[in-house]
N, C-alpha and C. Protein backbone atom coordinates (compact mmCIF):
# COMPACT_ATOMS: atom_id res chain seq x y z
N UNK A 1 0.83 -1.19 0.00
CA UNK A 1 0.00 0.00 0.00
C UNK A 1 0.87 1.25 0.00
N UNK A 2 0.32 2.15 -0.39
CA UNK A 2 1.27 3.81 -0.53
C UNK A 2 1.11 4.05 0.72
N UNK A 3 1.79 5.32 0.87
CA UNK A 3 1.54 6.11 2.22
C UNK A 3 0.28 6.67 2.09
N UNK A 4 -0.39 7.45 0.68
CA UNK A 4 -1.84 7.64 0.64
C UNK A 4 -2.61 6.92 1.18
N UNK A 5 -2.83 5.82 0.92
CA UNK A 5 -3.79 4.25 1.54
C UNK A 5 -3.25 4.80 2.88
N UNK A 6 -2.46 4.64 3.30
CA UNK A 6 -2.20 4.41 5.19
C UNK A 6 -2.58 5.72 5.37
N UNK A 7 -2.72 6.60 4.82
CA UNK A 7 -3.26 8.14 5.86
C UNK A 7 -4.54 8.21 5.50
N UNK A 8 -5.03 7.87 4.49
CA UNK A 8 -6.38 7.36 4.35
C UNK A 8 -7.06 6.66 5.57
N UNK A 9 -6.13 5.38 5.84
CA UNK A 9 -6.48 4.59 6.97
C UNK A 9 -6.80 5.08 7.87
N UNK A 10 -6.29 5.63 7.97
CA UNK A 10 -6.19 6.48 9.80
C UNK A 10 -6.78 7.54 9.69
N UNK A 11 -7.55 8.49 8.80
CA UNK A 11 -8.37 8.64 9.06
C UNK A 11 -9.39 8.10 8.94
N UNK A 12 -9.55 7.31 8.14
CA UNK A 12 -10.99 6.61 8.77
C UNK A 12 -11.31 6.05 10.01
N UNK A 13 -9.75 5.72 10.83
CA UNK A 13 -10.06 5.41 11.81
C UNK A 13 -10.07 6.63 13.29
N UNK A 14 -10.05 7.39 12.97
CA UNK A 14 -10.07 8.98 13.82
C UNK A 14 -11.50 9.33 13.46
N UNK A 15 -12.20 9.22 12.01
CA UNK A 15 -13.49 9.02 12.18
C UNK A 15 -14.31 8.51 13.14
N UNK A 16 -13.92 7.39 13.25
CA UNK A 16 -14.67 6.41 14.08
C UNK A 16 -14.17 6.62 15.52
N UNK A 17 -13.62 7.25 15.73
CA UNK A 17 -13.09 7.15 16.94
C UNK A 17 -14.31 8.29 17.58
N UNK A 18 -14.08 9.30 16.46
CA UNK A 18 -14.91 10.69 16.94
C UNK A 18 -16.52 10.38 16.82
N UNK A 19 -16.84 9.44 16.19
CA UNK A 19 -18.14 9.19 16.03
C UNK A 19 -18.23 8.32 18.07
N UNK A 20 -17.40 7.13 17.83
CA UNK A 20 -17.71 6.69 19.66
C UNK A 20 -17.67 7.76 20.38
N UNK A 21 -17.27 9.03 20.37
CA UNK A 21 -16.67 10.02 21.39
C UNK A 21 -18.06 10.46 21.51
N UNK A 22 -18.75 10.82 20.18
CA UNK A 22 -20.06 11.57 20.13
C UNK A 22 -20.81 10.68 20.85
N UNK A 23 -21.08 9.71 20.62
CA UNK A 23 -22.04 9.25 21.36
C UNK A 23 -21.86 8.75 22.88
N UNK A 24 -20.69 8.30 22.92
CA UNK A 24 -20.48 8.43 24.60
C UNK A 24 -20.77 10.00 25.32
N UNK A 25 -20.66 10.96 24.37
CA UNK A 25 -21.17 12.50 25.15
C UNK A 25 -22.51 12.24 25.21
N UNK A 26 -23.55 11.41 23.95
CA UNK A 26 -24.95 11.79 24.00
C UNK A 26 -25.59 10.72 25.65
N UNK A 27 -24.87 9.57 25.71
CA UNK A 27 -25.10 9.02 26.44
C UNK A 27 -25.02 9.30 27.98
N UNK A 28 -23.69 10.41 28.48
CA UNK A 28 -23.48 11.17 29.30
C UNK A 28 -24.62 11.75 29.93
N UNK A 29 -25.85 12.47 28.76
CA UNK A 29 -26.82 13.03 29.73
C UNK A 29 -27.70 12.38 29.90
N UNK A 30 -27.78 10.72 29.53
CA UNK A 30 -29.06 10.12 29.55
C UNK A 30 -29.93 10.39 31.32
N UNK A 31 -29.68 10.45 31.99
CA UNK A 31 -30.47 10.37 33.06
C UNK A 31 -30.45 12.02 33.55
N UNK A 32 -29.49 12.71 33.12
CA UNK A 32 -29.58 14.13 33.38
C UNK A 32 -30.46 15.48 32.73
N UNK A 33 -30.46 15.21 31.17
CA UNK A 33 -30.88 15.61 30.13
C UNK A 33 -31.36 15.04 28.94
N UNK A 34 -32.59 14.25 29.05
CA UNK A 34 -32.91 13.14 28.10
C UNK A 34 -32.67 13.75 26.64
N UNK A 35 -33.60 14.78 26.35
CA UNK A 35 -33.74 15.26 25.26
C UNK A 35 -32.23 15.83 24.32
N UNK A 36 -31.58 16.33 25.47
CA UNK A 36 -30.03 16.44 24.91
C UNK A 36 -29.57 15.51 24.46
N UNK A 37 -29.48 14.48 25.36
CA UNK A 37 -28.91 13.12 24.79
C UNK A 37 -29.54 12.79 23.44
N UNK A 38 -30.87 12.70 23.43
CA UNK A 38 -31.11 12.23 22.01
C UNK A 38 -30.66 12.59 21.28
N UNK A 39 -30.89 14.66 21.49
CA UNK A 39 -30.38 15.38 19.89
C UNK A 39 -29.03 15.07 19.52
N UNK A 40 -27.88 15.04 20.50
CA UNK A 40 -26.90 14.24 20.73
C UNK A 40 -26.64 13.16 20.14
N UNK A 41 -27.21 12.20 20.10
CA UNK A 41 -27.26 10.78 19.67
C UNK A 41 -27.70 10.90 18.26
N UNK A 42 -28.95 11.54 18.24
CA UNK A 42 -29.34 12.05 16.49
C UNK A 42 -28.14 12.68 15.64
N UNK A 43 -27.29 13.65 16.17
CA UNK A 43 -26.26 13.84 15.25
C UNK A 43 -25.30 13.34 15.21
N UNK A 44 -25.23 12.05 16.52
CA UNK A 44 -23.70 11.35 16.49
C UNK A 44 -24.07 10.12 15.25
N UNK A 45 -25.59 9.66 14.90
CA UNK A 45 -25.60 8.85 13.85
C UNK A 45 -25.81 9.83 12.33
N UNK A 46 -26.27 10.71 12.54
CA UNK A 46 -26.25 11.76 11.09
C UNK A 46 -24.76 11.52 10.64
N UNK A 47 -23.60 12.26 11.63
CA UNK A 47 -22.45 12.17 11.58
C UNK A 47 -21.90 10.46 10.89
N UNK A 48 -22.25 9.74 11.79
CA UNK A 48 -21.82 8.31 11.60
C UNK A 48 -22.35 7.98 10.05
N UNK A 49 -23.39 8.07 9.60
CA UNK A 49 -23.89 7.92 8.43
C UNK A 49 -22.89 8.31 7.35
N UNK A 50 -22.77 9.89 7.49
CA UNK A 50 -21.53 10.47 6.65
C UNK A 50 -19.97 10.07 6.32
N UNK A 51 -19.69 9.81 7.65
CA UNK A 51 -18.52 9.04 7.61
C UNK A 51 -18.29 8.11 6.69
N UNK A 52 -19.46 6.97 6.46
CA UNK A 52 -19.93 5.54 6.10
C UNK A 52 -20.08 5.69 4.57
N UNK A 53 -20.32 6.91 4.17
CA UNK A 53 -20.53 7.51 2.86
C UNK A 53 -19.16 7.97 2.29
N UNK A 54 -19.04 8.58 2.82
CA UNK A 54 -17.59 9.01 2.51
C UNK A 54 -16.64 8.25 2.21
N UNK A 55 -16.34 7.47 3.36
CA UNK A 55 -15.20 6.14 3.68
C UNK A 55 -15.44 5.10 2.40
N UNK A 56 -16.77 5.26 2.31
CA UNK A 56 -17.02 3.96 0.84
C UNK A 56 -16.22 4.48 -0.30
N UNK A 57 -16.71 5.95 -0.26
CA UNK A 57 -16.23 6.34 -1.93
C UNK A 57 -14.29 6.61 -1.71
N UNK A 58 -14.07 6.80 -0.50
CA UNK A 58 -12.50 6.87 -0.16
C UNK A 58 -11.82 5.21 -1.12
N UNK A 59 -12.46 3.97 -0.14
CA UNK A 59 -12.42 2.77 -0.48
C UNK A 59 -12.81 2.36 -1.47
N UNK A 60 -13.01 2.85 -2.61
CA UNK A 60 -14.23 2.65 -4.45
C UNK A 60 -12.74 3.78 -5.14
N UNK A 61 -12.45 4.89 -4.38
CA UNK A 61 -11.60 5.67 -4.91
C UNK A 61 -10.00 5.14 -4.60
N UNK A 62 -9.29 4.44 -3.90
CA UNK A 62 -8.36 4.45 -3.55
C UNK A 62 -8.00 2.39 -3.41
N UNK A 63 -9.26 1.96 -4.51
CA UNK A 63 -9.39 0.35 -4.39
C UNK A 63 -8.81 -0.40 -2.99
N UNK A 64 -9.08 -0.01 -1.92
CA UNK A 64 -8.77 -0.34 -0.51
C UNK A 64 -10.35 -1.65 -0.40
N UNK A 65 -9.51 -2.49 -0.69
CA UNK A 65 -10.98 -3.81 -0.63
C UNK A 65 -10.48 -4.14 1.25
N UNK A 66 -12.19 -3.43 1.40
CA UNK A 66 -12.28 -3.41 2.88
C UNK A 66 -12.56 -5.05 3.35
N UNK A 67 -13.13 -5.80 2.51
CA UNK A 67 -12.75 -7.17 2.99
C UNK A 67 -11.12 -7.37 3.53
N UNK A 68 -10.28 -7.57 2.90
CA UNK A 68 -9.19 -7.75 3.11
C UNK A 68 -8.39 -7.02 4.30
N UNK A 69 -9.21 -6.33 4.74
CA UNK A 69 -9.14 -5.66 6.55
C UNK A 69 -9.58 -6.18 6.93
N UNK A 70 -9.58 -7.01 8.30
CA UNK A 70 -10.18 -7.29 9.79
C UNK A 70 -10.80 -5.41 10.18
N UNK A 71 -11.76 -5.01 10.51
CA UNK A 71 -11.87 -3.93 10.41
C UNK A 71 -12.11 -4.02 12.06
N UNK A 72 -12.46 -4.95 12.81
CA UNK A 72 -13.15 -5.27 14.49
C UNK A 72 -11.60 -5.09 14.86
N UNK A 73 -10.65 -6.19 14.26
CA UNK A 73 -9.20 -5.75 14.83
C UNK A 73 -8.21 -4.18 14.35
N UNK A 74 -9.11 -3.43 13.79
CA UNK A 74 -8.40 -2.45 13.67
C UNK A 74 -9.11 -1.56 14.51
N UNK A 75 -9.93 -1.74 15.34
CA UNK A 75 -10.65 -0.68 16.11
C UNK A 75 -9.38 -0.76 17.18
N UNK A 76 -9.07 -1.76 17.46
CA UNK A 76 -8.07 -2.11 18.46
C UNK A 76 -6.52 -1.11 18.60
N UNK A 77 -6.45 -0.28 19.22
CA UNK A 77 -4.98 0.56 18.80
C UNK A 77 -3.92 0.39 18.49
N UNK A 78 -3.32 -0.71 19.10
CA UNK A 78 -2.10 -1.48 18.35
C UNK A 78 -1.84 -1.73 16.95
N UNK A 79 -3.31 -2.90 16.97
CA UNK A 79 -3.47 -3.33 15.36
C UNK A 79 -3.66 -2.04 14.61
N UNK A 80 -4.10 -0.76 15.21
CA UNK A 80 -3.93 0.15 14.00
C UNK A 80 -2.65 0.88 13.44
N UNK A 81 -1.94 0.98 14.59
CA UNK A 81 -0.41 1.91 14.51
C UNK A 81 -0.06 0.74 13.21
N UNK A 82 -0.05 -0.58 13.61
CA UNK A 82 0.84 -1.71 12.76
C UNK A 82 0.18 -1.73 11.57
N UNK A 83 -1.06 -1.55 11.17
CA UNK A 83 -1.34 -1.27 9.96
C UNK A 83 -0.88 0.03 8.84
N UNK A 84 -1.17 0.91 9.68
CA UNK A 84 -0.56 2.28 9.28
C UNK A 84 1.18 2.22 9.14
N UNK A 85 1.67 1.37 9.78
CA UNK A 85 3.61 1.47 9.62
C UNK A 85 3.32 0.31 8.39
N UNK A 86 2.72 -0.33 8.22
CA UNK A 86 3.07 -1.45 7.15
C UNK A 86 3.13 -2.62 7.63
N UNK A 87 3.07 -2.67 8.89
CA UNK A 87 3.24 -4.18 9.64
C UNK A 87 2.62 -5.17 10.30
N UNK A 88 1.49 -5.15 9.25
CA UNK A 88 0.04 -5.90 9.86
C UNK A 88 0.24 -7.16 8.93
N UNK A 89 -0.41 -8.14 9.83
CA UNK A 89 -0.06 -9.32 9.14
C UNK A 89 -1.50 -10.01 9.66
N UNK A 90 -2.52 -10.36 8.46
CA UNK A 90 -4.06 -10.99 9.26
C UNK A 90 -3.87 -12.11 10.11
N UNK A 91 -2.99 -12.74 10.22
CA UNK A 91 -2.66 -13.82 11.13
C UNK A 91 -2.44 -13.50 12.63
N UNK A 92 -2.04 -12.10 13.25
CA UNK A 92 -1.78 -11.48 14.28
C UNK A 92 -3.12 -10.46 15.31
């Protein structure tokens, strides 16, 4: 893969990171501020949606066949640094 593909990578995965962040905030006011939380939660999946849109045409644009990612083991932080340096191996 280029270095394009790997900074690609990583952001998609800073995406996702910021999408969990959002919704762990919407979830924050569940018993404090219901209605916050929802609107909260409503734009942490608006957001999430976009991402999902985006990331496809990134992956359609940059032939990154997302099969060929473990994508559950790249949520994982390790497995992501080692993907991004070049040193991911699906066996690990």
């Amino acid at each position: 893969m280029t270095e394009e593909i790997y900074k690609v990578l990583d952001r998609h995965l800073e995406d996702w990171n910021t999408v969990a962040e959002l919704k762990n905030k919407a979830l924050q006011y569940h018993d404090t501020d219901f209605q916050k939380s929802i609107e909260l939660m409503e734009f942490a999946k608006i957001f999430a949606e976009t991402v999902a849109i985006i990331q496809e045409g990134e992956r359609f644009t940059y032939n990154i066949d997302s099969a060929a990612i473990d994508l559950v083991r790249l949520a994982k932080e390790e497995k992501a640094k080692r993907v991004l340096q070049g040193r991911w191996n699906a066996k690990t």
